[in-house]
Protein backbone atom coordinates (compact mmCIF):
# COMPACT_ATOMS: atom_id res chain seq x y z
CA UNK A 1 138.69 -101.45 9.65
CA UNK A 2 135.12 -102.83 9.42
CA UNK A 3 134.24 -99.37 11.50
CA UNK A 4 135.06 -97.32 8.88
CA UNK A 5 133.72 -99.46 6.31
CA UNK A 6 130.30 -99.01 7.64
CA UNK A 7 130.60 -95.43 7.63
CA UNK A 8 131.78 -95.04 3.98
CA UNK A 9 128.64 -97.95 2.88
CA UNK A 10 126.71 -95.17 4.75
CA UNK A 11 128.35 -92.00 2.52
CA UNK A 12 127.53 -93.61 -0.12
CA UNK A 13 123.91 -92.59 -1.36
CA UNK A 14 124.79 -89.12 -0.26
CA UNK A 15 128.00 -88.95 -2.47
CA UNK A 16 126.05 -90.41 -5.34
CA UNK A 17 123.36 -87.61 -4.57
CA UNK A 18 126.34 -84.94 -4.70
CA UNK A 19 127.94 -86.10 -7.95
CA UNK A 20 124.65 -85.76 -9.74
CA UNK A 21 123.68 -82.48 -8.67
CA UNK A 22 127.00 -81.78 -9.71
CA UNK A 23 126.45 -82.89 -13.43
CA UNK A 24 122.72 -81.49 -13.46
CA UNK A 25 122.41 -78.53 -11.17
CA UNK A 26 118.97 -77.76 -12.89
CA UNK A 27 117.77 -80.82 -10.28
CA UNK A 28 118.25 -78.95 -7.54
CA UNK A 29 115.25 -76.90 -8.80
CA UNK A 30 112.97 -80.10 -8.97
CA UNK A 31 111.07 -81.41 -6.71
CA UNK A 32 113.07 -84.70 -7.52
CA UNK A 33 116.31 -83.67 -6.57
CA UNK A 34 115.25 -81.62 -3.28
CA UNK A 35 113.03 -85.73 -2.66
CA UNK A 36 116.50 -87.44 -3.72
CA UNK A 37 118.71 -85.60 -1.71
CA UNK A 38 115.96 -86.08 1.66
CA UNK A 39 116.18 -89.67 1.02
CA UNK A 40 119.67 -90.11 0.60
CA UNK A 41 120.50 -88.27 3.48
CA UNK A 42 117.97 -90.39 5.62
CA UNK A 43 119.42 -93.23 4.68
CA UNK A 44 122.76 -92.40 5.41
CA UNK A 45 121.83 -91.27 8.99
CA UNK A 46 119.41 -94.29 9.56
CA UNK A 47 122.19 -96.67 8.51
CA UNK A 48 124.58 -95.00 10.95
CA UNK A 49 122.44 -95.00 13.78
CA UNK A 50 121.82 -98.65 13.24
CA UNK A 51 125.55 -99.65 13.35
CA UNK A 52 126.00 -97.52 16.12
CA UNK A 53 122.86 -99.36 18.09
CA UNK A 54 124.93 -102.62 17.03
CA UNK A 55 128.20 -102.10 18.44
């Protein structure tokens, strides 16, 4: 169970990314939103990769 918990701490930023463009699409036109999305994405991946290097 603690397997998949990692992954959905991971989803996280990248759902929270997601439900705001959702609610202001005009971000996606921002440099902002294009930066927010980069980071959360980043994250997500260098989170992952870090559990996986732990197991």
């Amino acid at each position: 169970m603690a397997k998949y918990r990692n992954i959905i701490l991971a989803l996280i930023p990248v759902l929270l990314v997601v439900v705001v463009l959702l609610i202001y699409p005009e971000l996606l036109n921002q440099t902002a939103g294009v930066f927010l999305t980069v980071v959360a994405i980043g994250f997500a991946i260098g989170v992952l990769a870090i559990f996986m290097r732990r197991r």
